[in-house]
PDB file of N, CA and C in Angstrom:
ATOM      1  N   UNK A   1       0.816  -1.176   0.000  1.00  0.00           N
ATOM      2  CA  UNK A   1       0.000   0.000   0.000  1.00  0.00           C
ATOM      3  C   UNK A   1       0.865   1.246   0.000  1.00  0.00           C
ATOM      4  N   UNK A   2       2.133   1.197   0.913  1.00  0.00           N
ATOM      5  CA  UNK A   2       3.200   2.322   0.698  1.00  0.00           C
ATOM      6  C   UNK A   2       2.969   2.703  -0.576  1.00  0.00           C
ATOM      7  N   UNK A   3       3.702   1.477  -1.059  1.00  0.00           N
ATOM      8  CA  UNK A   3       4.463   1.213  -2.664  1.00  0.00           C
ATOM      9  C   UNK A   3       3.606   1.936  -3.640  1.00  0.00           C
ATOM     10  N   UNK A   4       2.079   2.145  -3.388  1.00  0.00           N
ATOM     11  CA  UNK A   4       1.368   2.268  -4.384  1.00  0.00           C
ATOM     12  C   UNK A   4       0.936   3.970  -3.713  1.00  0.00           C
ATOM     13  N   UNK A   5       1.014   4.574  -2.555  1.00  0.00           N
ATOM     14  CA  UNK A   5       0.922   5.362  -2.232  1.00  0.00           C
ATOM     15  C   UNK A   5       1.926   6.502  -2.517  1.00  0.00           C
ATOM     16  N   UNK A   6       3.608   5.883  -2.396  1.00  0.00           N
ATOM     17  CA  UNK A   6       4.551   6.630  -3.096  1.00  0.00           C
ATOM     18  C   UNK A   6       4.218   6.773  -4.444  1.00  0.00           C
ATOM     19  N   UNK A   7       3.457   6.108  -5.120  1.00  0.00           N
ATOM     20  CA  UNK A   7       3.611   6.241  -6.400  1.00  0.00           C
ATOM     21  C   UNK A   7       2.948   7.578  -7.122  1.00  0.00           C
ATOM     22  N   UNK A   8       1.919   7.778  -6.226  1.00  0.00           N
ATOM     23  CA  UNK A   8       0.742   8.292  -6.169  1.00  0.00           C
ATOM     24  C   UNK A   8       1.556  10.012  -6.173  1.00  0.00           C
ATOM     25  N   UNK A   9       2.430   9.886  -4.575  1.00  0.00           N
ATOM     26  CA  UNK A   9       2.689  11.192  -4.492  1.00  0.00           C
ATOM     27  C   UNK A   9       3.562  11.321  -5.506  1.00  0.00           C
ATOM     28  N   UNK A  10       4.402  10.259  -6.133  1.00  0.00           N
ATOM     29  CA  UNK A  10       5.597  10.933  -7.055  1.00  0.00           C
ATOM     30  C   UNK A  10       5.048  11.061  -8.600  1.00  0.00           C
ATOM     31  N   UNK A  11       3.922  10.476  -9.208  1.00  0.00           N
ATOM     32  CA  UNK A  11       3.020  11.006 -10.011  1.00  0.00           C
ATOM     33  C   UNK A  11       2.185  12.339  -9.954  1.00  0.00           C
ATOM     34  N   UNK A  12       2.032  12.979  -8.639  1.00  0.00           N
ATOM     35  CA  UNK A  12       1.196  14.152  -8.528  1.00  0.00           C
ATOM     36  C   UNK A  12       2.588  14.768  -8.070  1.00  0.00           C
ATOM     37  N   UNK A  13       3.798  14.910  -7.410  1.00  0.00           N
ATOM     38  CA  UNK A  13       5.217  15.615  -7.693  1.00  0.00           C
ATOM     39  C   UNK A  13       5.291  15.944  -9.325  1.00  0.00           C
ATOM     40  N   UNK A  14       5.237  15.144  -9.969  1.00  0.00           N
ATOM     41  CA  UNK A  14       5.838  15.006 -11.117  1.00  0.00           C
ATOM     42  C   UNK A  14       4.969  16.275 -11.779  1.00  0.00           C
ATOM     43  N   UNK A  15       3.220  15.905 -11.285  1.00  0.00           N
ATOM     44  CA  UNK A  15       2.670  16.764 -12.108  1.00  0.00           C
ATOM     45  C   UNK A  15       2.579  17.732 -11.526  1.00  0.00           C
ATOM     46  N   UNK A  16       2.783  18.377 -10.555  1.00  0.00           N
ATOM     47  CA  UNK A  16       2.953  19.746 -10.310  1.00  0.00           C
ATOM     48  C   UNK A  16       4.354  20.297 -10.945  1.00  0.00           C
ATOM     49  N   UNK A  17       5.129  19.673 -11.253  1.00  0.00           N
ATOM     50  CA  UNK A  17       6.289  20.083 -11.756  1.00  0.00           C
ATOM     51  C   UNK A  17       6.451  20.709 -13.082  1.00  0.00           C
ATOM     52  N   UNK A  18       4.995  19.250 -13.243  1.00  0.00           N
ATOM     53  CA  UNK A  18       5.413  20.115 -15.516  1.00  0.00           C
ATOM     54  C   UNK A  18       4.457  21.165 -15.140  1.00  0.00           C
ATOM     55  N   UNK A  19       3.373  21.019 -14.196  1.00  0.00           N
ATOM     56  CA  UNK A  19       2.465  22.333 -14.591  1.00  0.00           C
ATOM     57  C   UNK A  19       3.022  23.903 -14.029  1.00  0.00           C
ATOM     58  N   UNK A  20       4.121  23.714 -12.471  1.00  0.00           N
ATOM     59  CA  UNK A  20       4.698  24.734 -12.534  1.00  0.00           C
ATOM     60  C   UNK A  20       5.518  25.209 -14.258  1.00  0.00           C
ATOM     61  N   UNK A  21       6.439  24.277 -14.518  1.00  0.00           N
ATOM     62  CA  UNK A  21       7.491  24.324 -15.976  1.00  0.00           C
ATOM     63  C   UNK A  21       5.931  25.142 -17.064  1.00  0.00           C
ATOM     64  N   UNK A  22       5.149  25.146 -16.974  1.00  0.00           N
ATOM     65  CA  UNK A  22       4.088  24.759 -17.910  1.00  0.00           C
ATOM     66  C   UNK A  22       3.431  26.708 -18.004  1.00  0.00           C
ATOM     67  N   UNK A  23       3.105  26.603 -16.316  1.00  0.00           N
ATOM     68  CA  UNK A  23       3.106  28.329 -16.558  1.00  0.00           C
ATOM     69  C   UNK A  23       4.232  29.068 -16.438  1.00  0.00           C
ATOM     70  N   UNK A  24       5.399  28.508 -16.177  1.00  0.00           N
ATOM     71  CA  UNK A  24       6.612  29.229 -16.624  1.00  0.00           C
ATOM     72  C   UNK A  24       6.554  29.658 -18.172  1.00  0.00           C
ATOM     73  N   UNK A  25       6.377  28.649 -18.724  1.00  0.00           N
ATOM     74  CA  UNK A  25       6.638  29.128 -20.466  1.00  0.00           C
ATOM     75  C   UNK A  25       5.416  29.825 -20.560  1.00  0.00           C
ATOM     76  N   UNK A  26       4.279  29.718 -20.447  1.00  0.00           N
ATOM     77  CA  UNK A  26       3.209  30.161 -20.633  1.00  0.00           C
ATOM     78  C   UNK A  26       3.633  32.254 -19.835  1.00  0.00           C
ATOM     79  N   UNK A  27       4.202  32.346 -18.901  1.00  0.00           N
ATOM     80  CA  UNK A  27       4.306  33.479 -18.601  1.00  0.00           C
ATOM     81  C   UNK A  27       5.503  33.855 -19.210  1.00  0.00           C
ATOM     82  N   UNK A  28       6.163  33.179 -19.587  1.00  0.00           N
ATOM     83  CA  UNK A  28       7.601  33.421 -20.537  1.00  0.00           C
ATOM     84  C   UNK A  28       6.883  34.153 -22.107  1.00  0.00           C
ATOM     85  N   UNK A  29       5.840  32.981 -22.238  1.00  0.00           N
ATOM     86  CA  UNK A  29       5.424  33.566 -23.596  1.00  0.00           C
ATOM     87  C   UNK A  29       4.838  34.413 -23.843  1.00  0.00           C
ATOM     88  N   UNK A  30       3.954  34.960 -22.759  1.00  0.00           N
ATOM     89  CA  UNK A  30       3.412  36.262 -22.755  1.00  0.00           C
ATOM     90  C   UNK A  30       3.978  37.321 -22.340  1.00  0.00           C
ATOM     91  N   UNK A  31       5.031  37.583 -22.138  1.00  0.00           N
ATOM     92  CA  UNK A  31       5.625  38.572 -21.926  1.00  0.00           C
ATOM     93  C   UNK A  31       6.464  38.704 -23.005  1.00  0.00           C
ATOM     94  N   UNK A  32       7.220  37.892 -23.662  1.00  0.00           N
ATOM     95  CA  UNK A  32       8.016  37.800 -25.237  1.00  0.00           C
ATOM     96  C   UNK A  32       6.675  38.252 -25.977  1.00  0.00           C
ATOM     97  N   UNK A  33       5.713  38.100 -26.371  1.00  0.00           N
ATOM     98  CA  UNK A  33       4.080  38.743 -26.681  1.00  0.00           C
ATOM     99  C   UNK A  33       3.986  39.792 -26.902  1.00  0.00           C
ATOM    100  N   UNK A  34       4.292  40.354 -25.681  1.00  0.00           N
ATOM    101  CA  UNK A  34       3.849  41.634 -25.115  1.00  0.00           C
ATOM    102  C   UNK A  34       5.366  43.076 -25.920  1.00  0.00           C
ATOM    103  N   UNK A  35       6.360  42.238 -25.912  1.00  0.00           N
ATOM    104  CA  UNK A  35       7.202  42.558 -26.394  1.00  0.00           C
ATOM    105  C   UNK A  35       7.129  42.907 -28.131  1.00  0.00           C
ATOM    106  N   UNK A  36       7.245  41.863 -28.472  1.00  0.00           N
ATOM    107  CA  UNK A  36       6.438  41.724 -29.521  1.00  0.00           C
ATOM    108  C   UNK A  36       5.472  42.903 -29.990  1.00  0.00           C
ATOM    109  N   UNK A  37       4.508  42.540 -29.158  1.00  0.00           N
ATOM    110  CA  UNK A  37       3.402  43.855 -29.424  1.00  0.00           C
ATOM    111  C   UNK A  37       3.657  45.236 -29.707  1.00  0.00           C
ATOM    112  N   UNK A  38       5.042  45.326 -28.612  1.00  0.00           N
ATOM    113  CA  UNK A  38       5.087  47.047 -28.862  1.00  0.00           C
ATOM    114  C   UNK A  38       5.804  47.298 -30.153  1.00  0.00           C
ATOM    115  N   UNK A  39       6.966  46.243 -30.166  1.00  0.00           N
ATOM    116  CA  UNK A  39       7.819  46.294 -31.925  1.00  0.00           C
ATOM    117  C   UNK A  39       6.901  46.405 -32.973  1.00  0.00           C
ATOM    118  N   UNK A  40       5.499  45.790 -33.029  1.00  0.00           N
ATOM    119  CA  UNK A  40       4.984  46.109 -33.821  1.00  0.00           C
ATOM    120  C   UNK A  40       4.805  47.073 -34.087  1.00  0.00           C
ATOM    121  N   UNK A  41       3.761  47.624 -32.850  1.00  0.00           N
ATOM    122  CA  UNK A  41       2.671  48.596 -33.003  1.00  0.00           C
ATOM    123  C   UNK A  41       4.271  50.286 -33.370  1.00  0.00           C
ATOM    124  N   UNK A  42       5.296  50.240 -32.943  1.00  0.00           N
ATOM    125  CA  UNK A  42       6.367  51.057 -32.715  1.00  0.00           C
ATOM    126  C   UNK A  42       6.692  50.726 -34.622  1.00  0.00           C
ATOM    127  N   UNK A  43       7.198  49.201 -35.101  1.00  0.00           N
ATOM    128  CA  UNK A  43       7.522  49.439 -36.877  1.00  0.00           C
ATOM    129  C   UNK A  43       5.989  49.784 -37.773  1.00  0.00           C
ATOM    130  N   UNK A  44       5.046  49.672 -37.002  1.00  0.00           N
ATOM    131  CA  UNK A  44       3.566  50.321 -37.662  1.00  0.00           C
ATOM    132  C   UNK A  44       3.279  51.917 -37.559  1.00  0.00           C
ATOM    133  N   UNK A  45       3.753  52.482 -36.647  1.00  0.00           N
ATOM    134  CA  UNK A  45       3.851  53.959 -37.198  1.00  0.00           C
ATOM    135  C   UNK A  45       5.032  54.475 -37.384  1.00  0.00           C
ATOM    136  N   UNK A  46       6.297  53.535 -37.143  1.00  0.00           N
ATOM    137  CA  UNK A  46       7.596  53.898 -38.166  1.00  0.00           C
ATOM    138  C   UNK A  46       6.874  53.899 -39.612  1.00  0.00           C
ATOM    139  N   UNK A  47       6.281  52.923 -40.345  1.00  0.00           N
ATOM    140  CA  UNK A  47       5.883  52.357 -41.449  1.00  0.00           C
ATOM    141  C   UNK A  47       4.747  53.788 -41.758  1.00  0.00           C
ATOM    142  N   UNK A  48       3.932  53.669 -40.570  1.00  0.00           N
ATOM    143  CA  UNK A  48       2.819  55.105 -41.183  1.00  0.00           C
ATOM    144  C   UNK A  48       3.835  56.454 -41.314  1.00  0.00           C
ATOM    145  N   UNK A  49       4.366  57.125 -40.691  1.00  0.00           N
ATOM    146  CA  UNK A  49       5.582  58.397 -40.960  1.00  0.00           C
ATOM    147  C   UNK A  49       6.245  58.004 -42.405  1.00  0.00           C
ATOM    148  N   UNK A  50       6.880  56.902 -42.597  1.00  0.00           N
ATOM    149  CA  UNK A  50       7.787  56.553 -43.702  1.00  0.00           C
ATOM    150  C   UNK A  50       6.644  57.087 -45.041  1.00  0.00           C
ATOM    151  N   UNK A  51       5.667  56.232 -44.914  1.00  0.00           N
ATOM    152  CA  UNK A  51       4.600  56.430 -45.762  1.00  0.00           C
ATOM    153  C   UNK A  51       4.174  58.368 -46.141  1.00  0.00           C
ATOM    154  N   UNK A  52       3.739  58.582 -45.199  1.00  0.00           N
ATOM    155  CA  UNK A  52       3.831  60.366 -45.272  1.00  0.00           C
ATOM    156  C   UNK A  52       4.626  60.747 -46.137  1.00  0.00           C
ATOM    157  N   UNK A  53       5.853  60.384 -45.583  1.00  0.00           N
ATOM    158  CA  UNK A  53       6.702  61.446 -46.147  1.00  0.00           C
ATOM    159  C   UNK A  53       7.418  61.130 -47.220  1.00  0.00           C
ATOM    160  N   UNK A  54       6.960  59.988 -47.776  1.00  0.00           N
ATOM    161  CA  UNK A  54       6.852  59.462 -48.815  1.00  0.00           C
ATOM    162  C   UNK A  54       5.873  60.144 -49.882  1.00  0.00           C
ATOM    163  N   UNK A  55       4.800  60.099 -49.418  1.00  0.00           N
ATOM    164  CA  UNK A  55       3.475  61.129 -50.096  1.00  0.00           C
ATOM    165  C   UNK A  55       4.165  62.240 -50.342  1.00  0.00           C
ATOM    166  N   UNK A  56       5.291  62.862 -49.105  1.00  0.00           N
ATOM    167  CA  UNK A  56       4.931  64.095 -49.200  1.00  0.00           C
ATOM    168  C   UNK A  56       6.367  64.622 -50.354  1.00  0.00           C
ATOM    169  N   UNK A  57       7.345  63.583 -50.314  1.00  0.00           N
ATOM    170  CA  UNK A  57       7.914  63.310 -51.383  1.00  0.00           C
ATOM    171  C   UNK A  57       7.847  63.513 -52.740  1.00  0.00           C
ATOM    172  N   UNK A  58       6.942  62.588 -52.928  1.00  0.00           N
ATOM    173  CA  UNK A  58       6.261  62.342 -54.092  1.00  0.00           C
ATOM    174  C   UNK A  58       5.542  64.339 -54.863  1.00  0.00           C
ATOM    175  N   UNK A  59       5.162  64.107 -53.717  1.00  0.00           N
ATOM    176  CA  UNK A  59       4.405  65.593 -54.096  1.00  0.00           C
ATOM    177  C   UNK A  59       5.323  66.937 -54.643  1.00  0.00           C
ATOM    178  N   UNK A  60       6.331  66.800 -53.804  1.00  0.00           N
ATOM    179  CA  UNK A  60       7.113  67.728 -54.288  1.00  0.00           C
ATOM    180  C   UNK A  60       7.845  67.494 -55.047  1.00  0.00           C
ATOM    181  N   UNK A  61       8.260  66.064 -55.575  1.00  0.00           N
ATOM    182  CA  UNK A  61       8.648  65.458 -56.843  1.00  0.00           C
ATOM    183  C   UNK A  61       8.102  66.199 -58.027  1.00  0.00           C
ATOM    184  N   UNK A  62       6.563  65.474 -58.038  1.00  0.00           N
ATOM    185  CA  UNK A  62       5.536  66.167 -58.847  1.00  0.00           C
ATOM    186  C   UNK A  62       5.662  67.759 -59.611  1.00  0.00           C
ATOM    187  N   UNK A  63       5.939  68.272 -58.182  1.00  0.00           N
ATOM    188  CA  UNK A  63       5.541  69.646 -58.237  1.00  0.00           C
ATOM    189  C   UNK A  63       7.092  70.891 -58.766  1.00  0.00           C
ATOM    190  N   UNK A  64       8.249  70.151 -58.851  1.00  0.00           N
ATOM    191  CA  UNK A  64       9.508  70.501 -59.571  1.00  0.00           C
ATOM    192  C   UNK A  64       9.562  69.867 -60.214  1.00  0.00           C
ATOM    193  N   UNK A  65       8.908  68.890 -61.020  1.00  0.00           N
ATOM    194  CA  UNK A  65       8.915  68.547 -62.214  1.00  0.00           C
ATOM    195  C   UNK A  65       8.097  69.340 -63.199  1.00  0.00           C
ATOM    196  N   UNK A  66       6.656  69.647 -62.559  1.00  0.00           N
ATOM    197  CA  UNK A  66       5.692  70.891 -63.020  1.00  0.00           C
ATOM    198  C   UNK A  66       6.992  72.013 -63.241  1.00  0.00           C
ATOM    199  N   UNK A  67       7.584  72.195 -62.269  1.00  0.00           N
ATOM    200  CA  UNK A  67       8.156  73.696 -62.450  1.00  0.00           C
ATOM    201  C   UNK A  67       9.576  73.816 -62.934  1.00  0.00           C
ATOM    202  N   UNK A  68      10.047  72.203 -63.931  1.00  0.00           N
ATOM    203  CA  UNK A  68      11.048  72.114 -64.581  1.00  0.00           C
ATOM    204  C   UNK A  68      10.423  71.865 -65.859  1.00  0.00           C
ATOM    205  N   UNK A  69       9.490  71.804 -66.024  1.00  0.00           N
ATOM    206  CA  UNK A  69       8.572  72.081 -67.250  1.00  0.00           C
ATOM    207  C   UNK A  69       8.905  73.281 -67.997  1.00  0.00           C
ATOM    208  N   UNK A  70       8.048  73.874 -67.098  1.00  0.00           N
ATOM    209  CA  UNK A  70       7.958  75.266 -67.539  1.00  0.00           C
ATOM    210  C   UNK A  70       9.037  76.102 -67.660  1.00  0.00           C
ATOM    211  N   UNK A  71      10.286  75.950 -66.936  1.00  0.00           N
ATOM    212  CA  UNK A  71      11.605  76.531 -67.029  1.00  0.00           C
ATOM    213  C   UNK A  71      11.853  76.011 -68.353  1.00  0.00           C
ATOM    214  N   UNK A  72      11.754  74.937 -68.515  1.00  0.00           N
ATOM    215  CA  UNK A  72      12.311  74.376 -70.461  1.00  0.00           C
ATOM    216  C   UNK A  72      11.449  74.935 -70.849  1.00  0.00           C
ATOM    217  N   UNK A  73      10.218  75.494 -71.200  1.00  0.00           N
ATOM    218  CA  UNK A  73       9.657  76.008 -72.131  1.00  0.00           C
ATOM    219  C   UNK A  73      10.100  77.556 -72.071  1.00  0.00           C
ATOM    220  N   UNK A  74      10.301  78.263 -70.720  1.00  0.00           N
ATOM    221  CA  UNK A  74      10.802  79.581 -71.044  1.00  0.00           C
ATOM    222  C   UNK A  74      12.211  79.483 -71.286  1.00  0.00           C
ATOM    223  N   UNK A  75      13.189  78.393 -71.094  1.00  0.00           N
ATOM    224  CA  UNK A  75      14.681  78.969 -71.603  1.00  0.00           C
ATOM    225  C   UNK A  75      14.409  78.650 -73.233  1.00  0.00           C
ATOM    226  N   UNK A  76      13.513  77.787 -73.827  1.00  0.00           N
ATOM    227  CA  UNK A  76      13.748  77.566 -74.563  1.00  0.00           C
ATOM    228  C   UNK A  76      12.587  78.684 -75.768  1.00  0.00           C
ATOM    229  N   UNK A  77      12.203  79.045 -75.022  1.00  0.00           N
ATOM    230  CA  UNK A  77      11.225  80.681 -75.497  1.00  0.00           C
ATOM    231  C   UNK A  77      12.277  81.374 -75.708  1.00  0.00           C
ATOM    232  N   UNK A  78      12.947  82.263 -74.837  1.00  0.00           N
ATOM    233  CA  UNK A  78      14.251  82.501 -74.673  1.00  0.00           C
ATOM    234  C   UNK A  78      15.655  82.381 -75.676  1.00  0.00           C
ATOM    235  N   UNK A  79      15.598  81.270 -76.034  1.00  0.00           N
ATOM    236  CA  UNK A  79      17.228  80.906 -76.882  1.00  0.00           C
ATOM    237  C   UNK A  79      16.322  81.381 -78.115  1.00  0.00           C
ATOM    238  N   UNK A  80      15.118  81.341 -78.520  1.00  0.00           N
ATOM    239  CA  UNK A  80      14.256  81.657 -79.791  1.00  0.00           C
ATOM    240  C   UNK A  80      14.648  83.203 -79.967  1.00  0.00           C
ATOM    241  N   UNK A  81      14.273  84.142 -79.453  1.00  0.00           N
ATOM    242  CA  UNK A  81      14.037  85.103 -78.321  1.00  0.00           C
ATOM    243  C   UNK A  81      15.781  85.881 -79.155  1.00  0.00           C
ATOM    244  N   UNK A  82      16.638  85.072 -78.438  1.00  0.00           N
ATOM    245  CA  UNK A  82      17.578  85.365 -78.570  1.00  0.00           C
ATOM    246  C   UNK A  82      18.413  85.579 -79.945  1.00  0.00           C
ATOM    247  N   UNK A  83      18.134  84.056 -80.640  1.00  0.00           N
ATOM    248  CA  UNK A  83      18.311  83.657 -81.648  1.00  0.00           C
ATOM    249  C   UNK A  83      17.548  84.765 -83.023  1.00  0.00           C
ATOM    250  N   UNK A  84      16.703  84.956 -82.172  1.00  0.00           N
ATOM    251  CA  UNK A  84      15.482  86.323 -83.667  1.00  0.00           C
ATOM    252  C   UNK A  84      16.488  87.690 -83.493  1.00  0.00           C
ATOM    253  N   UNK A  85      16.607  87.977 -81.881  1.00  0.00           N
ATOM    254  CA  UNK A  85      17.812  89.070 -81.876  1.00  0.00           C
ATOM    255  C   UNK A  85      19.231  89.274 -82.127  1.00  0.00           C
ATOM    256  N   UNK A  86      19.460  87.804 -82.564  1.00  0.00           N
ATOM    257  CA  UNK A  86      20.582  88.011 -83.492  1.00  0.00           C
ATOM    258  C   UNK A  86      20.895  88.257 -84.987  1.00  0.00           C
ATOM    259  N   UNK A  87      20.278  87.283 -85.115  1.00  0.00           N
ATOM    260  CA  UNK A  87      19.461  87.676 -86.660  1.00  0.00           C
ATOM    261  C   UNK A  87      19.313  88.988 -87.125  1.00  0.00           C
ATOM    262  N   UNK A  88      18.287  89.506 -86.173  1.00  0.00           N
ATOM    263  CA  UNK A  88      17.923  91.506 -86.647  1.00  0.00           C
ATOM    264  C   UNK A  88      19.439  91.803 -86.224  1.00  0.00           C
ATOM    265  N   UNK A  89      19.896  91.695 -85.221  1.00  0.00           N
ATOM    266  CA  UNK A  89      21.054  92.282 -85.064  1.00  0.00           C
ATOM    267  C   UNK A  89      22.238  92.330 -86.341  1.00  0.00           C
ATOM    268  N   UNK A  90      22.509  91.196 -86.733  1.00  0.00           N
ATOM    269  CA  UNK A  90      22.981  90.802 -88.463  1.00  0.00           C
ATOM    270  C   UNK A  90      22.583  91.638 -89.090  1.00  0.00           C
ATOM    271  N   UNK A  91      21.159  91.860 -89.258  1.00  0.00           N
ATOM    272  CA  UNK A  91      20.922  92.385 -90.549  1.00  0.00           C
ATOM    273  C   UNK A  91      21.086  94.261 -90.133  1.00  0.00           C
ATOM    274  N   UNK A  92      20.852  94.482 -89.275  1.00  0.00           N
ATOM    275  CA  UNK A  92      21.521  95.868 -89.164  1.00  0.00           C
ATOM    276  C   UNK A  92      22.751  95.951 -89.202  1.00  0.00           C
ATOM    277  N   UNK A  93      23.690  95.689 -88.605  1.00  0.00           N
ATOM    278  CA  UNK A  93      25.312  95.540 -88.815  1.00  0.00           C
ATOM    279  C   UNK A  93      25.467  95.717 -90.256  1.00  0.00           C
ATOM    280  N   UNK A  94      24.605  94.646 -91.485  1.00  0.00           N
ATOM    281  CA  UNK A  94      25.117  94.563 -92.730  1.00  0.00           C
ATOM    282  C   UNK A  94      24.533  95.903 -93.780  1.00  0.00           C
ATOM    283  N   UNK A  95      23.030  96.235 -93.134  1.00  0.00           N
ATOM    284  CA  UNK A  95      22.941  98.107 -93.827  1.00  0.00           C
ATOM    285  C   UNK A  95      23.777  98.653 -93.164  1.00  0.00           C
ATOM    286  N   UNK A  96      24.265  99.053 -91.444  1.00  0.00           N
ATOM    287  CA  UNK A  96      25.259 100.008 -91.584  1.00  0.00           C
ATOM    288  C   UNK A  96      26.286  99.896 -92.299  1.00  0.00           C
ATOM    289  N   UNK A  97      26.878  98.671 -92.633  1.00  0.00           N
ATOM    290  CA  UNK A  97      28.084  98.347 -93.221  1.00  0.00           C
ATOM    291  C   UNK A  97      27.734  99.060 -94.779  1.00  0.00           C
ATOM    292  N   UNK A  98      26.531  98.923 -95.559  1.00  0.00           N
ATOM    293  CA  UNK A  98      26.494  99.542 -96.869  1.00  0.00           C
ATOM    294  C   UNK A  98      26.033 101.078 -96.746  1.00  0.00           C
ATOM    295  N   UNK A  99      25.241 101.424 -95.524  1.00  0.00           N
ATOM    296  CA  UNK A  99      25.323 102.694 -95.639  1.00  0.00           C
ATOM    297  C   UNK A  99      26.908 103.467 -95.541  1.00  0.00           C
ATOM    298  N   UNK A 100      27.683 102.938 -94.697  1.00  0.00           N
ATOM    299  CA  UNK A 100      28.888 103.213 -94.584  1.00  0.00           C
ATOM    300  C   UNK A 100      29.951 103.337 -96.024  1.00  0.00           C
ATOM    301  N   UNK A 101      29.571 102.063 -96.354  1.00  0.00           N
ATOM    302  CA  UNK A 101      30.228 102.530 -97.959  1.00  0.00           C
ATOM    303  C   UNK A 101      29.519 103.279 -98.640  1.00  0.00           C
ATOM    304  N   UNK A 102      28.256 103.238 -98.881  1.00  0.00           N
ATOM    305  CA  UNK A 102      27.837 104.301 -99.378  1.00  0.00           C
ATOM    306  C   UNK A 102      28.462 105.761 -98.901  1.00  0.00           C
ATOM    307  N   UNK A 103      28.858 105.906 -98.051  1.00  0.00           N
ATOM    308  CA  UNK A 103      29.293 107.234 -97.309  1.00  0.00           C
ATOM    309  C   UNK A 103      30.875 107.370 -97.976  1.00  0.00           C
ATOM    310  N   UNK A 104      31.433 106.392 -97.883  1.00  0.00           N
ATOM    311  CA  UNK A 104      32.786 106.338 -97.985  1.00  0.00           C
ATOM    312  C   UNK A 104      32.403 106.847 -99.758  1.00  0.00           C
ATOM    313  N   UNK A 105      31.620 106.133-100.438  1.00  0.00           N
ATOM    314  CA  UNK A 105      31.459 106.279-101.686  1.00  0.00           C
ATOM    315  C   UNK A 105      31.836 107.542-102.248  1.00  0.00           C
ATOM    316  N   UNK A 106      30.489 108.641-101.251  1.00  0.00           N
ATOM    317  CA  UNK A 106      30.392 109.458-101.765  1.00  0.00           C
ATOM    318  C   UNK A 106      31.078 110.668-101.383  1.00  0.00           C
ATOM    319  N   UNK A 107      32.064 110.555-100.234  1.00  0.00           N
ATOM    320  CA  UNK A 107      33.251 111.339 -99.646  1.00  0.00           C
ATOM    321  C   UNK A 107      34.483 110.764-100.764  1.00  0.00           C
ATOM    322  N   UNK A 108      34.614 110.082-101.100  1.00  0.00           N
ATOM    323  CA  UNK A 108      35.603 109.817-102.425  1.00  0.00           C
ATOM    324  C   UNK A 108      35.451 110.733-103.681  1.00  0.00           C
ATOM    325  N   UNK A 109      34.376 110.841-104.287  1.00  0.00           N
ATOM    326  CA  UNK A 109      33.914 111.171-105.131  1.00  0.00           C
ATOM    327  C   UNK A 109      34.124 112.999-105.315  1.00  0.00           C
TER     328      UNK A 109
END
């Protein structure tokens, strides 16, 4: 009756043992959890900011590209611009040049 009575207590030893071991991990694991939890919720509004300013990126991407647009259309208004005022400029240079001989012409004469 011992024999079967030791057995008894070292079967209910045993099982208090795994069930202490048992909420050990169990409180081990909820606290690694909990850990867990905040890394998330902490790379989830790293991830929401990144995102922003990503948008907000983007936007001003957008918005110097709009306004590198329009700089090529006015330098290139511009070199036109420039290019017509050289031209007239030519062609005056080449009457003063014949009014000039004409002058020279007629101081020779």
């Amino acid at each position: 009756m011992e024999a079967v009575q030791e057995e008894g207590i070292d079967n209910l030893a045993n099982l208090e043992e795994r069930i202490t071991r048992a909420v050990q991990v169990i409180t081990n694991l909820r606290t690694e959890n909990g850990q867990l939890q905040q890394r998330l919720q902490a790379a989830e509004e790293a991830l929401t900011a990144n995102r922003s300013e990503l948008e907000q990126t983007q936007a001003l991407s957008a918005e110097f590209q709009k306004e590198n647009g329009e700089l090529e259309q006015r330098v290139s208004r511009l070199s036109q611009e420039i290019e017509q005022l050289r031209g007239e400029r030519k062609q005056v240079k080449t009457r003063i040049e014949r009014l000039l001989d004409q002058l020279d012409l007629l101081s020779a004469s």
